[in-house]
Protein backbone atom coordinates (compact mmCIF):
# COMPACT_ATOMS: atom_id res chain seq x y z
CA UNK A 1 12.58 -22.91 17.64
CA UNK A 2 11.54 -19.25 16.43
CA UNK A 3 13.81 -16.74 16.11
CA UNK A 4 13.02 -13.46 17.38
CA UNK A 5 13.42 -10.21 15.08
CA UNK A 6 15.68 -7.63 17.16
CA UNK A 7 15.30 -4.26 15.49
CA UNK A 8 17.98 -1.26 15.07
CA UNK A 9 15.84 0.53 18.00
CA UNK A 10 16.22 -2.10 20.18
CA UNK A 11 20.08 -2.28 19.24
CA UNK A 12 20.52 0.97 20.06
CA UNK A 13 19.11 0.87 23.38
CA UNK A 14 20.69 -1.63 24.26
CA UNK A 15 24.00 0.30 23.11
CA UNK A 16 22.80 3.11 25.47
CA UNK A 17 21.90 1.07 28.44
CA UNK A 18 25.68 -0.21 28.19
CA UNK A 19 27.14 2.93 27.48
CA UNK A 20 25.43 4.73 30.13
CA UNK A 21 27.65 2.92 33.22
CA UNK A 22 30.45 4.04 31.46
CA UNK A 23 32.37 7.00 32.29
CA UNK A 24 33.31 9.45 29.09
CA UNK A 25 30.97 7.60 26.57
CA UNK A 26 28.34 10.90 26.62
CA UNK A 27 29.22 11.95 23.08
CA UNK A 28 28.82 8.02 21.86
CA UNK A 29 24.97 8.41 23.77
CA UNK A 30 24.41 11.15 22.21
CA UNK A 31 25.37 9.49 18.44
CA UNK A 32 23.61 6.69 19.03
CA UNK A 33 20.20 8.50 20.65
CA UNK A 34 20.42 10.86 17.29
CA UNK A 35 20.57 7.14 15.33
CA UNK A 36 17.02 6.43 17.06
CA UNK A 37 16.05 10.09 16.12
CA UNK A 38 17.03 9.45 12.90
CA UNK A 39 15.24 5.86 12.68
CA UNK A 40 11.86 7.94 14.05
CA UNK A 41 12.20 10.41 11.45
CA UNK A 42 12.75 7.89 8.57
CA UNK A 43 9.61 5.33 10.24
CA UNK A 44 7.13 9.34 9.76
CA UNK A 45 7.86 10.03 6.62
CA UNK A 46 7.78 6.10 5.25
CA UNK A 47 3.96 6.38 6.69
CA UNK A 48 3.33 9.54 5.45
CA UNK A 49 4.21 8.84 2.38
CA UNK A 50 2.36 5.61 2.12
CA UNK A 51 -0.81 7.35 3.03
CA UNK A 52 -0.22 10.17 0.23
CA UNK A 53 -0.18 7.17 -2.36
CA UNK A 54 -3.05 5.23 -1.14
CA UNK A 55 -5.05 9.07 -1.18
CA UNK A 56 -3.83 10.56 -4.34
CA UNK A 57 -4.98 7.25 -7.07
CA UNK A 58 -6.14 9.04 -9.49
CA UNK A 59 -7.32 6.09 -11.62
CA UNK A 60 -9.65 5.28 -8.98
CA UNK A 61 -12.38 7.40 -9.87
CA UNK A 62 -11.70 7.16 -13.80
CA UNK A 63 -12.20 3.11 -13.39
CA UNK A 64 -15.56 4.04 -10.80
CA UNK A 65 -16.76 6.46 -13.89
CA UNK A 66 -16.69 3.38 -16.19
CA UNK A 67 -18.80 0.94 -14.30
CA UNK A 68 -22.27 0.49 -15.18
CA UNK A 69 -25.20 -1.28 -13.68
CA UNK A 70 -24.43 -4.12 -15.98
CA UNK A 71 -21.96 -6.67 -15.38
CA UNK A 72 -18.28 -5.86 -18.08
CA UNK A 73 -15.59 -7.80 -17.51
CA UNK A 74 -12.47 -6.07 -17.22
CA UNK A 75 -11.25 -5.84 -20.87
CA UNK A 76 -14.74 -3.79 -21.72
CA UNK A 77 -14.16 -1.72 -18.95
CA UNK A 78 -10.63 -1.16 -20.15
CA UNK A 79 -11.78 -0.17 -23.67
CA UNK A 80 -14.61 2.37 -22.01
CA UNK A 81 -11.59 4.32 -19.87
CA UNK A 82 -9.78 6.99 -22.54
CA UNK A 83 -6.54 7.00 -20.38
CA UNK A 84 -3.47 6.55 -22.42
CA UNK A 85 -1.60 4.33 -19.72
CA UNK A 86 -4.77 2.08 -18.38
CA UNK A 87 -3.77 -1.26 -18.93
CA UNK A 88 -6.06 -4.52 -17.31
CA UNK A 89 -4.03 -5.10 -14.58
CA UNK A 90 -4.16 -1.73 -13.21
CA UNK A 91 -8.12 -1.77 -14.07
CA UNK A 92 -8.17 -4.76 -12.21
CA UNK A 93 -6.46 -3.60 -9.04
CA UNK A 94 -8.69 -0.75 -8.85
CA UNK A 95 -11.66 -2.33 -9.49
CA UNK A 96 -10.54 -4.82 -6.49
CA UNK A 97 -10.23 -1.84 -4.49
CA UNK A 98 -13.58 -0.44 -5.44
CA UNK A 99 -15.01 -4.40 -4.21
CA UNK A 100 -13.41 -3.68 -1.00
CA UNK A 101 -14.99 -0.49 -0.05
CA UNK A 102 -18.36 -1.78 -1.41
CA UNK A 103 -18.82 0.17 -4.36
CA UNK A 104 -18.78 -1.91 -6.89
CA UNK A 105 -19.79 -5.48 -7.09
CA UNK A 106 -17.43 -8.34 -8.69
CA UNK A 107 -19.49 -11.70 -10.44
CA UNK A 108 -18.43 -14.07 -13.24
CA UNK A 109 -20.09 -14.31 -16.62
CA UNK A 110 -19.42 -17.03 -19.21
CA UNK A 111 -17.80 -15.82 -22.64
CA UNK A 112 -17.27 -17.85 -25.32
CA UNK A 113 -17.12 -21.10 -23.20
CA UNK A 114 -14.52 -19.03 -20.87
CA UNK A 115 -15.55 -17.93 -17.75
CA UNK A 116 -14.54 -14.10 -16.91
CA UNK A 117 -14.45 -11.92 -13.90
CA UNK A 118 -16.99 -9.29 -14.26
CA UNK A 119 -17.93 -5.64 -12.07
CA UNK A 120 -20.58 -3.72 -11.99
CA UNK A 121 -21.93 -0.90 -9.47
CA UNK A 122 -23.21 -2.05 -5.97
């Protein structure tokens, strides 16, 4: 059997609806309707916030500006970015990110009887 997710909305309307065939329960109402207020307030910034990090990467275009039409695996393209903090994971998740939206292009090459992940530009 699944179990169904109630949320603190739902709780609260459900406090209201109960409340509401009550006499001298307006000021409880009115508590728990700022609650929701509250929960709508919290829900906008959360998304607004997420948005502002997903805009403001500025790594993004320092990783783009290291590509080249050649294929680098990530630790070359690491060594070409003069950014005290770049480290290969982060590389890596950009250059992901750059695969995504179609601007870059992600093969494998063979090193040294390894195989690597490699990028170059679309």
């Amino acid at each position: 059997m699944t179990e169904i997710k109630v949320t603190k909305r739902e709780r609260f309307n459900e406090i209201i609806d109960v409340l509401s065939g009550i006499d001298g329960t307006a000021d409880l109402v009115a508590f728990v309707e700022d609650q929701i207020a509250l929960l709508d307030r919290k829900a906008a910034k959360a998304k607004e916030t997420a948005a502002t990090k997903k805009a403001e990467d500025a790594l993004l275009p320092v990783v783009e500006a290291a590509l080249t039409d050649e294929l680098s695996t990530i630790a070359d393209i690491v060594a070409r970015i003069d950014v005290e903090d770049m480290t290969a994971a982060k590389a890596a998740s950009r250059l992901n990110k750059l695969v995504a939206s179609g601007v870059a292009v992600k093969d494998t090459v063979k090193v040294d009887k390894r195989t690597l992940v490699a990028f170059k530009l679309a």
